[in-house]
PDB file of N, CA and C in Angstrom:
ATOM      1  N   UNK A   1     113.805  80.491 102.620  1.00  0.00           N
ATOM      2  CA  UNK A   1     114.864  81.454 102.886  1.00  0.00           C
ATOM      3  C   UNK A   1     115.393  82.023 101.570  1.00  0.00           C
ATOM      4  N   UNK A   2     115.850  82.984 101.484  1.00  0.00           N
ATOM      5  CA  UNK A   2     116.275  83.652 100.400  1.00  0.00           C
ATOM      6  C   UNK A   2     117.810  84.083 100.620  1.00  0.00           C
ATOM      7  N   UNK A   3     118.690  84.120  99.828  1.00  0.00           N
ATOM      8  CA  UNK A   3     120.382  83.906 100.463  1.00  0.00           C
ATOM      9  C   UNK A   3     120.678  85.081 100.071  1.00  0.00           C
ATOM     10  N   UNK A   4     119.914  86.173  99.663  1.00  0.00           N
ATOM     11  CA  UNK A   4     120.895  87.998  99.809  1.00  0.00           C
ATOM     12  C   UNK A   4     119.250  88.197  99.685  1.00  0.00           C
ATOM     13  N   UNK A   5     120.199  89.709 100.760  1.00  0.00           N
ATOM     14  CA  UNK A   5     119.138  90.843 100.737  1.00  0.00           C
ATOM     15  C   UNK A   5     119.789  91.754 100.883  1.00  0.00           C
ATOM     16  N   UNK A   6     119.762  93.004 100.787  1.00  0.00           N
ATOM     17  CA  UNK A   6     121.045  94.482 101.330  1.00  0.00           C
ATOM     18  C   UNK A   6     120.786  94.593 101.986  1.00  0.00           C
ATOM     19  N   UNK A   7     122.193  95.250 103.065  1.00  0.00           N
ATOM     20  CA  UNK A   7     122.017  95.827 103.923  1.00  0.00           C
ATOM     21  C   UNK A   7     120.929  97.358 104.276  1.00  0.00           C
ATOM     22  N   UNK A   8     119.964  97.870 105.048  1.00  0.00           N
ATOM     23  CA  UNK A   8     119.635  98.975 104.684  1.00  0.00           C
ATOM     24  C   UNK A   8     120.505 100.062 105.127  1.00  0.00           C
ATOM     25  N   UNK A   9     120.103 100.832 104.268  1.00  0.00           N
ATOM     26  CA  UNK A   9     121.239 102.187 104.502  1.00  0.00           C
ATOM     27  C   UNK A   9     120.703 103.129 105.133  1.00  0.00           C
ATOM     28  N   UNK A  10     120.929 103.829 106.572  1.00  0.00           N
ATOM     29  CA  UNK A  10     120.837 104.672 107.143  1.00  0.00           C
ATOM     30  C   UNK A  10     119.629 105.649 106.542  1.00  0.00           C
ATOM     31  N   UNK A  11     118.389 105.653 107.225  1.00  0.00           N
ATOM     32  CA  UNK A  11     117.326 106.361 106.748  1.00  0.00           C
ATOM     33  C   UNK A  11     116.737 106.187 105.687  1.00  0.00           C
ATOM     34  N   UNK A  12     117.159 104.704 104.979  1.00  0.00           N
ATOM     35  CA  UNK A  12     116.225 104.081 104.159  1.00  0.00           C
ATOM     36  C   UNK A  12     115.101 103.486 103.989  1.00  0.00           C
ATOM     37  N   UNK A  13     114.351 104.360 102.724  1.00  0.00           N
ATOM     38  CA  UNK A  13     112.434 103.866 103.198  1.00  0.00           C
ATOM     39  C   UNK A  13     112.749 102.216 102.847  1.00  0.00           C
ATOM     40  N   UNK A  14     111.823 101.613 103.652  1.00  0.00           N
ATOM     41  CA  UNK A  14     111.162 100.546 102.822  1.00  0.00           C
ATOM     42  C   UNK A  14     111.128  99.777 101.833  1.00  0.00           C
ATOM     43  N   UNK A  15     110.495 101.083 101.076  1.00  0.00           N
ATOM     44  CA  UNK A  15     110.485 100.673  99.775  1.00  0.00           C
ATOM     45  C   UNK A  15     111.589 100.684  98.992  1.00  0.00           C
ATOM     46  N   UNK A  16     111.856 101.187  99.326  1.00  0.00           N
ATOM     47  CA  UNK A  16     113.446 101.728  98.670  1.00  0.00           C
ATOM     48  C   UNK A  16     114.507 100.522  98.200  1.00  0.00           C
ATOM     49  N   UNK A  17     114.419  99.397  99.770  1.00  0.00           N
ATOM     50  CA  UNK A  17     115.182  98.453 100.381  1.00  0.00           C
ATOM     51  C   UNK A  17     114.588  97.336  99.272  1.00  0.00           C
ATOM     52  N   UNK A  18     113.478  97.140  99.239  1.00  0.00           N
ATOM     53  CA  UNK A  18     112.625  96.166  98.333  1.00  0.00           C
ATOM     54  C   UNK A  18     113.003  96.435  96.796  1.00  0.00           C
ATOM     55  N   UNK A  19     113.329  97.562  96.106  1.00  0.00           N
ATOM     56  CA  UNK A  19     113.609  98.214  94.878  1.00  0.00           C
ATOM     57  C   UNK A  19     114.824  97.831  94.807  1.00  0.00           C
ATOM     58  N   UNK A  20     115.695  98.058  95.443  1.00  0.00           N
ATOM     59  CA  UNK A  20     117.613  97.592  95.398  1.00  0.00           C
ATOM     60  C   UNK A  20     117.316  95.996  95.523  1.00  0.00           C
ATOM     61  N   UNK A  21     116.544  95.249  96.155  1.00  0.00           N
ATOM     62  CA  UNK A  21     116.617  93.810  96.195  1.00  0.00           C
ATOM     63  C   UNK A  21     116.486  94.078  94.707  1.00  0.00           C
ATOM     64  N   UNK A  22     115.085  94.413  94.164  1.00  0.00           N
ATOM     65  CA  UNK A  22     114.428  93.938  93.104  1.00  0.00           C
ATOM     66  C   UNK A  22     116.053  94.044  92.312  1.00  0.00           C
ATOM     67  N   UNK A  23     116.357  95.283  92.090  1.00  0.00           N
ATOM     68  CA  UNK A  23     117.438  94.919  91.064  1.00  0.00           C
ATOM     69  C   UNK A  23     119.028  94.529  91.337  1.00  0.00           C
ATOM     70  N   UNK A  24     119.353  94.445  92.127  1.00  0.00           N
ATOM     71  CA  UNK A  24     120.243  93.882  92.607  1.00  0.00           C
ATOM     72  C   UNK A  24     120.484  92.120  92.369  1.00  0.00           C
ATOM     73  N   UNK A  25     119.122  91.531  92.306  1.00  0.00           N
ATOM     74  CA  UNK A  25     119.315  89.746  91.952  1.00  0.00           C
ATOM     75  C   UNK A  25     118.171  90.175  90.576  1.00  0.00           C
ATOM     76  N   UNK A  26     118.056  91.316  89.524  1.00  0.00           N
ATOM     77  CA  UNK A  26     118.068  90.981  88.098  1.00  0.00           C
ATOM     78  C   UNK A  26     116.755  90.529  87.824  1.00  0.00           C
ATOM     79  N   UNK A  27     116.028  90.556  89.101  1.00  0.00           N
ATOM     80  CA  UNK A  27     114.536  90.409  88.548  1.00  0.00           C
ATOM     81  C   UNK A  27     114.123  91.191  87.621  1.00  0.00           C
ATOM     82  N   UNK A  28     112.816  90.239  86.510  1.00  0.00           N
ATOM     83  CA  UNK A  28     112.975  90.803  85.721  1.00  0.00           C
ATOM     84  C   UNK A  28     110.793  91.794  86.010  1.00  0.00           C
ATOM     85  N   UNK A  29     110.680  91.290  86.748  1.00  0.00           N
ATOM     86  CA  UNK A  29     109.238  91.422  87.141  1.00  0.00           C
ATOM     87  C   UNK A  29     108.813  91.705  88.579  1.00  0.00           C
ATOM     88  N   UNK A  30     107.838  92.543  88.810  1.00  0.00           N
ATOM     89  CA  UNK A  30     107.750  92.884  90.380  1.00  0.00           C
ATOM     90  C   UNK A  30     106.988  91.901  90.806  1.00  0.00           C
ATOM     91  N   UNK A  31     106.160  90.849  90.358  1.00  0.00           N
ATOM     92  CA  UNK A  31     105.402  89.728  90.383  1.00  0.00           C
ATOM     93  C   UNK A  31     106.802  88.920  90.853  1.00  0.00           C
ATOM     94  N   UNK A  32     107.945  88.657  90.215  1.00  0.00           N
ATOM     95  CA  UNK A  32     109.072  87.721  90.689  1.00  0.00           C
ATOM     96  C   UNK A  32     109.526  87.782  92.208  1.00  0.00           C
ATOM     97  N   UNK A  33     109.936  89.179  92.596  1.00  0.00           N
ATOM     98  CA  UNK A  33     110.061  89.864  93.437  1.00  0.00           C
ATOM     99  C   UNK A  33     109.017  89.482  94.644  1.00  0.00           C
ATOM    100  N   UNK A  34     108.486  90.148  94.621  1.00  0.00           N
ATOM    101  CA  UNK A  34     106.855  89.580  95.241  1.00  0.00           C
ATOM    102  C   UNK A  34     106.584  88.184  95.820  1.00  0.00           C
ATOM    103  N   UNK A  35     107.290  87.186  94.871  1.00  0.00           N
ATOM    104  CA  UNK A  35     106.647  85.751  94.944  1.00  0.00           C
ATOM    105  C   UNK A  35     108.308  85.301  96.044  1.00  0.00           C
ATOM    106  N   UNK A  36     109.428  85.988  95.755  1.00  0.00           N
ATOM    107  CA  UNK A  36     110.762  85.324  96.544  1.00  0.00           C
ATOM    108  C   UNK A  36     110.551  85.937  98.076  1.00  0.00           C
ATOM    109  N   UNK A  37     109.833  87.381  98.300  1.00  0.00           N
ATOM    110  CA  UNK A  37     110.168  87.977  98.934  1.00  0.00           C
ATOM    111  C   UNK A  37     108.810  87.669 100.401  1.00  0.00           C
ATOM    112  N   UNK A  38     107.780  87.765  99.655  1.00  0.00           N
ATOM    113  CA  UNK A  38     106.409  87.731  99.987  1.00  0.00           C
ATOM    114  C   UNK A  38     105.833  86.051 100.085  1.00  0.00           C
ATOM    115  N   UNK A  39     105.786  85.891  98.570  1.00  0.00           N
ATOM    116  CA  UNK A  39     104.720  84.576  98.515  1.00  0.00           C
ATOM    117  C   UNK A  39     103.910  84.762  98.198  1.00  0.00           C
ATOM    118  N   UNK A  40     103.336  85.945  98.151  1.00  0.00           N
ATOM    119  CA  UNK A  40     102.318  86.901  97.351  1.00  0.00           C
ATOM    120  C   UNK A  40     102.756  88.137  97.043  1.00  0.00           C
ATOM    121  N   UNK A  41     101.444  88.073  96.384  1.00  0.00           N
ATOM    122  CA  UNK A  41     101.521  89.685  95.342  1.00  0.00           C
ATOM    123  C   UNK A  41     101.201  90.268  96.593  1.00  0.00           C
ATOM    124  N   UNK A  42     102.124  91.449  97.182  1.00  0.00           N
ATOM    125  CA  UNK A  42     102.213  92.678  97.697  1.00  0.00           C
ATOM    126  C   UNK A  42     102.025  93.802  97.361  1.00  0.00           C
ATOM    127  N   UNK A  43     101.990  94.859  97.909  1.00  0.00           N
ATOM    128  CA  UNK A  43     101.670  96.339  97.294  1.00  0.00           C
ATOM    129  C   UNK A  43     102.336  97.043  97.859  1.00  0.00           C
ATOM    130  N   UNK A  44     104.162  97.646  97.795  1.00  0.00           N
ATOM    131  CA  UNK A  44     104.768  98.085  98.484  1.00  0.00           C
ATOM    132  C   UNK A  44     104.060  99.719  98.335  1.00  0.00           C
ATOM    133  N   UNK A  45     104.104 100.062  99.972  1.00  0.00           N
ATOM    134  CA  UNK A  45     103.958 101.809  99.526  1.00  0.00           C
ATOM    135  C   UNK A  45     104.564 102.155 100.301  1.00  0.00           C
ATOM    136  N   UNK A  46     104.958 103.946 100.555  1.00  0.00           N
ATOM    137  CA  UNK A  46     105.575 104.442 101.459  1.00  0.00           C
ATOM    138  C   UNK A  46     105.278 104.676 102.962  1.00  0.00           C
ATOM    139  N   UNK A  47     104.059 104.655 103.468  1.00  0.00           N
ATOM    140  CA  UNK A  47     103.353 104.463 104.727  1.00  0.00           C
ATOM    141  C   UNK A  47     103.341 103.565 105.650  1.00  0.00           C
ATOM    142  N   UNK A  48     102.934 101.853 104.461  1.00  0.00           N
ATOM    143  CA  UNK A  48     102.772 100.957 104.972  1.00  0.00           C
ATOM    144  C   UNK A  48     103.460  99.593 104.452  1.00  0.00           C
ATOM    145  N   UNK A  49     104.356  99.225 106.047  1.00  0.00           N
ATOM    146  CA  UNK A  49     105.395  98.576 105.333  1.00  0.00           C
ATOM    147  C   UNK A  49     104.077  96.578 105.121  1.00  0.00           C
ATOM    148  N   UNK A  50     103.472  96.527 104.312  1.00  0.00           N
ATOM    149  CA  UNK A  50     103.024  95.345 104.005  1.00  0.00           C
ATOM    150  C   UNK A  50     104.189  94.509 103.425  1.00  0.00           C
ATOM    151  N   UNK A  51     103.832  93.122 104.190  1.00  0.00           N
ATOM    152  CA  UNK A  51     104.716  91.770 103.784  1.00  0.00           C
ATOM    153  C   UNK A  51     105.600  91.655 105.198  1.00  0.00           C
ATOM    154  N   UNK A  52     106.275  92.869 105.793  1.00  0.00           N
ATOM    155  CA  UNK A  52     107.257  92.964 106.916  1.00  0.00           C
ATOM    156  C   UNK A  52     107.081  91.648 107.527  1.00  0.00           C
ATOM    157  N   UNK A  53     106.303  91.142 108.206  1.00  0.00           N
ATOM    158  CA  UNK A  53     106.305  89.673 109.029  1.00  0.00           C
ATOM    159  C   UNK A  53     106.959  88.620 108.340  1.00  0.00           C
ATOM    160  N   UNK A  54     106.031  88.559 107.588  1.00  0.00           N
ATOM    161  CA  UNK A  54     107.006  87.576 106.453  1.00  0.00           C
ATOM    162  C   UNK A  54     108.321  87.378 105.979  1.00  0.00           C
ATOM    163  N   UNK A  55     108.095  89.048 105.273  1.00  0.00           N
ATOM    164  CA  UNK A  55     110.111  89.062 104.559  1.00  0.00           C
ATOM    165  C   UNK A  55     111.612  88.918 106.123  1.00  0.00           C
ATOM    166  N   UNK A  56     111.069  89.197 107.173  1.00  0.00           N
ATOM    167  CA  UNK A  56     111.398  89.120 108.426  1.00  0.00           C
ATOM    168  C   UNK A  56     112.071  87.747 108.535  1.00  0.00           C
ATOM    169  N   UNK A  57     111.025  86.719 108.633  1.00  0.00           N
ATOM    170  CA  UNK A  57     110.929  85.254 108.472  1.00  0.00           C
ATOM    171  C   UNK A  57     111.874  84.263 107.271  1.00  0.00           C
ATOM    172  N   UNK A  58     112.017  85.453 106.270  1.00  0.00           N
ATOM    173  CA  UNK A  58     112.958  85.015 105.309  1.00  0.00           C
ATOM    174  C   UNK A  58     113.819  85.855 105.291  1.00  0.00           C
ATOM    175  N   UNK A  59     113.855  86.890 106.125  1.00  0.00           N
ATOM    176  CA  UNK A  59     115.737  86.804 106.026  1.00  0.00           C
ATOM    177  C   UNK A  59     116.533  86.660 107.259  1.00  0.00           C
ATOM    178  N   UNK A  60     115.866  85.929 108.018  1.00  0.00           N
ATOM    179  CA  UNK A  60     116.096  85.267 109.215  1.00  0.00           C
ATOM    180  C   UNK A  60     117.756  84.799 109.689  1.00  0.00           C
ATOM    181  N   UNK A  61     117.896  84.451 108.364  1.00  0.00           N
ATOM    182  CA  UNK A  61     119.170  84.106 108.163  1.00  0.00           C
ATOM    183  C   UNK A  61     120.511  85.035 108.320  1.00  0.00           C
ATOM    184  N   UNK A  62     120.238  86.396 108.180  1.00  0.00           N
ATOM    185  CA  UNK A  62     120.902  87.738 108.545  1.00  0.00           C
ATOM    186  C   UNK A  62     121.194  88.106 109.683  1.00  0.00           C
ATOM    187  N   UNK A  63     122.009  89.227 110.314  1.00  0.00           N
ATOM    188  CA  UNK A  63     121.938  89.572 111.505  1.00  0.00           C
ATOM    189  C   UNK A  63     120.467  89.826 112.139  1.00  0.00           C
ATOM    190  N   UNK A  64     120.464  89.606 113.117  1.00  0.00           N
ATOM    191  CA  UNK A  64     119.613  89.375 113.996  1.00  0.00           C
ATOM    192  C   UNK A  64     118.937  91.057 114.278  1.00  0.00           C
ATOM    193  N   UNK A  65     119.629  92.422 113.585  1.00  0.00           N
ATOM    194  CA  UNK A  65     119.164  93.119 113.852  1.00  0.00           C
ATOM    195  C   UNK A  65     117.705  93.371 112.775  1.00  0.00           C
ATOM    196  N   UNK A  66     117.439  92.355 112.178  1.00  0.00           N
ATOM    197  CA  UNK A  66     116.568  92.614 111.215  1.00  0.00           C
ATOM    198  C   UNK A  66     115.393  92.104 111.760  1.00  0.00           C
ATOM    199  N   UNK A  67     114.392  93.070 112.401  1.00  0.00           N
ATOM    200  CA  UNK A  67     113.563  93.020 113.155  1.00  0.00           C
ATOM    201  C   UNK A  67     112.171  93.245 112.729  1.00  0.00           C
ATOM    202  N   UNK A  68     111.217  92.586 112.906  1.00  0.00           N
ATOM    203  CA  UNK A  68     110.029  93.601 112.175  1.00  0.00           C
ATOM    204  C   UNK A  68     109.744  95.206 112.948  1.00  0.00           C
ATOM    205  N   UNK A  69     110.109  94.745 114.627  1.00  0.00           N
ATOM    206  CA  UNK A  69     110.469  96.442 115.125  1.00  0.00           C
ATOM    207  C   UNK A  69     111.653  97.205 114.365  1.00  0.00           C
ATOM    208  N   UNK A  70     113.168  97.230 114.104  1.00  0.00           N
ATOM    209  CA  UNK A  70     113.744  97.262 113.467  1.00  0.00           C
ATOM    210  C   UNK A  70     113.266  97.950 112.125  1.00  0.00           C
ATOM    211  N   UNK A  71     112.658  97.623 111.197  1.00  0.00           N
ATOM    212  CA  UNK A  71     112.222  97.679 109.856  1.00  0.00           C
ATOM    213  C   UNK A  71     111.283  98.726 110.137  1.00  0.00           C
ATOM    214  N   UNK A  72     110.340  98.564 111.125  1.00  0.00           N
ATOM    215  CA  UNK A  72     109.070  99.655 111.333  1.00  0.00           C
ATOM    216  C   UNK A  72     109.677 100.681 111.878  1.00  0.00           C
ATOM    217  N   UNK A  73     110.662 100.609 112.699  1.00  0.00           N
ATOM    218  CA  UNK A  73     111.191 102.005 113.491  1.00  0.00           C
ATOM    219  C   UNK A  73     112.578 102.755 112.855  1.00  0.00           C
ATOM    220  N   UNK A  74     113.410 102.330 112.207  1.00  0.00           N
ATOM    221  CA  UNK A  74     114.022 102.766 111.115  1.00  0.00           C
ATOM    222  C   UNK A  74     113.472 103.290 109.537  1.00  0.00           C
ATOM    223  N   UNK A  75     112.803 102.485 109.134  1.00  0.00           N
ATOM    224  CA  UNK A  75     113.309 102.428 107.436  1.00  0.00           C
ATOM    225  C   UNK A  75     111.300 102.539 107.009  1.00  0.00           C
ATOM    226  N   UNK A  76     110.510 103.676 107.481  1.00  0.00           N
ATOM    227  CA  UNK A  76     109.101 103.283 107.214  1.00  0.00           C
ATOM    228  C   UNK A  76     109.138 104.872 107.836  1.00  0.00           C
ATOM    229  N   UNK A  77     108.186 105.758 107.735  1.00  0.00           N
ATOM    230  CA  UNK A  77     107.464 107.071 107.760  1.00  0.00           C
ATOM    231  C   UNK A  77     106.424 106.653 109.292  1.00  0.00           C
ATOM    232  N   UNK A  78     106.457 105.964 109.491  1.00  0.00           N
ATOM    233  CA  UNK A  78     105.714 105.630 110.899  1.00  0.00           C
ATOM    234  C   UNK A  78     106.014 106.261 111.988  1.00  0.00           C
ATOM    235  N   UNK A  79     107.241 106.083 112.317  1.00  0.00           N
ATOM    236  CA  UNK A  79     107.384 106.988 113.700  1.00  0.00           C
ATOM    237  C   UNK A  79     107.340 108.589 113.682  1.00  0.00           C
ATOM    238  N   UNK A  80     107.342 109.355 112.312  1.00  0.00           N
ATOM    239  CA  UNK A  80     107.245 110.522 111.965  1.00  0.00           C
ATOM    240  C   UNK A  80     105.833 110.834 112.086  1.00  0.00           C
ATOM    241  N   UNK A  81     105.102 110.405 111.722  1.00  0.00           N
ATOM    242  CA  UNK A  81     103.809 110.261 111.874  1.00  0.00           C
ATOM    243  C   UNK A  81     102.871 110.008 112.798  1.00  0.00           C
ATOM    244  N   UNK A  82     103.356 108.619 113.627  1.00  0.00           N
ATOM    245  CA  UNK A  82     102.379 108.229 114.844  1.00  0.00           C
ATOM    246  C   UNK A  82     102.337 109.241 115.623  1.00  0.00           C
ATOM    247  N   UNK A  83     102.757 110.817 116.359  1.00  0.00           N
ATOM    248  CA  UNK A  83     102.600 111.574 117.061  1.00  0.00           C
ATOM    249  C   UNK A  83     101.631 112.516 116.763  1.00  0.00           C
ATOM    250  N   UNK A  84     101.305 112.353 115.488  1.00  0.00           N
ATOM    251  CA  UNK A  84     100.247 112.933 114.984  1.00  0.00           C
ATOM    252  C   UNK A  84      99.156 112.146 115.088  1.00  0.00           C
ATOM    253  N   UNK A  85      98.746 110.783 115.292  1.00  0.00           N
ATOM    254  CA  UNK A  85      98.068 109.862 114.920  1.00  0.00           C
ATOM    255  C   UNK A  85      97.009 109.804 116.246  1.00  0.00           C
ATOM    256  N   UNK A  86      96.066 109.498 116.247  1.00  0.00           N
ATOM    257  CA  UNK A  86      95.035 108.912 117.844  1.00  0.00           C
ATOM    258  C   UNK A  86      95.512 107.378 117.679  1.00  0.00           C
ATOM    259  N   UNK A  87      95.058 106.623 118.485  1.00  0.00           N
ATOM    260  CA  UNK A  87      95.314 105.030 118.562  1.00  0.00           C
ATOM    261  C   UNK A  87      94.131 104.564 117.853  1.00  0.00           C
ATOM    262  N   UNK A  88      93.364 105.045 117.898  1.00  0.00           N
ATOM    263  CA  UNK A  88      91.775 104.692 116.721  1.00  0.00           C
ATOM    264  C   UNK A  88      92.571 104.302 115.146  1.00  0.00           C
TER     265      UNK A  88
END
């Protein structure tokens, strides 16, 4: 478990949310970041929220609205997109 994370802010990417952690607890390395958040080296991008299951699992401890649906349907370019998308 990890004991802070921010709140996200209204139409915030992803990545964005992962970047304010990063500096917000003073990490000094995205490898640090990575290893509290993940457990592994991740590859945050704007498309695809990778790690979500996980970081989910560790901040468990938060309101309950922190969802991996939640995270994918707010704060990720996904739902802008999937209407464009086939299911392939």
């Amino acid at each position: 478990m990890i004991g802070y994370f921010p709140k996200p802010y209204e139409d915030e990417l992803y990545y964005s949310i992962i970047a304010r952690y990063h500096i917000h607890v003073g990490n000094l390395s995205r490898k640090q970041t990575n290893k509290e958040l993940f457990s592994k080296k991740v590859n945050i991008n704007f498309e695809l929220p990778m790690g979500l299951a996980y970081l989910v699992s560790k901040v468990s401890i938060f309101p309950k609205e922190f969802t991996k649906e939640y995270f994918f349907n707010k704060h990720t370019v996904i739902p802008f997109v999937k209407p464009f998308k086939s299911e392939e």
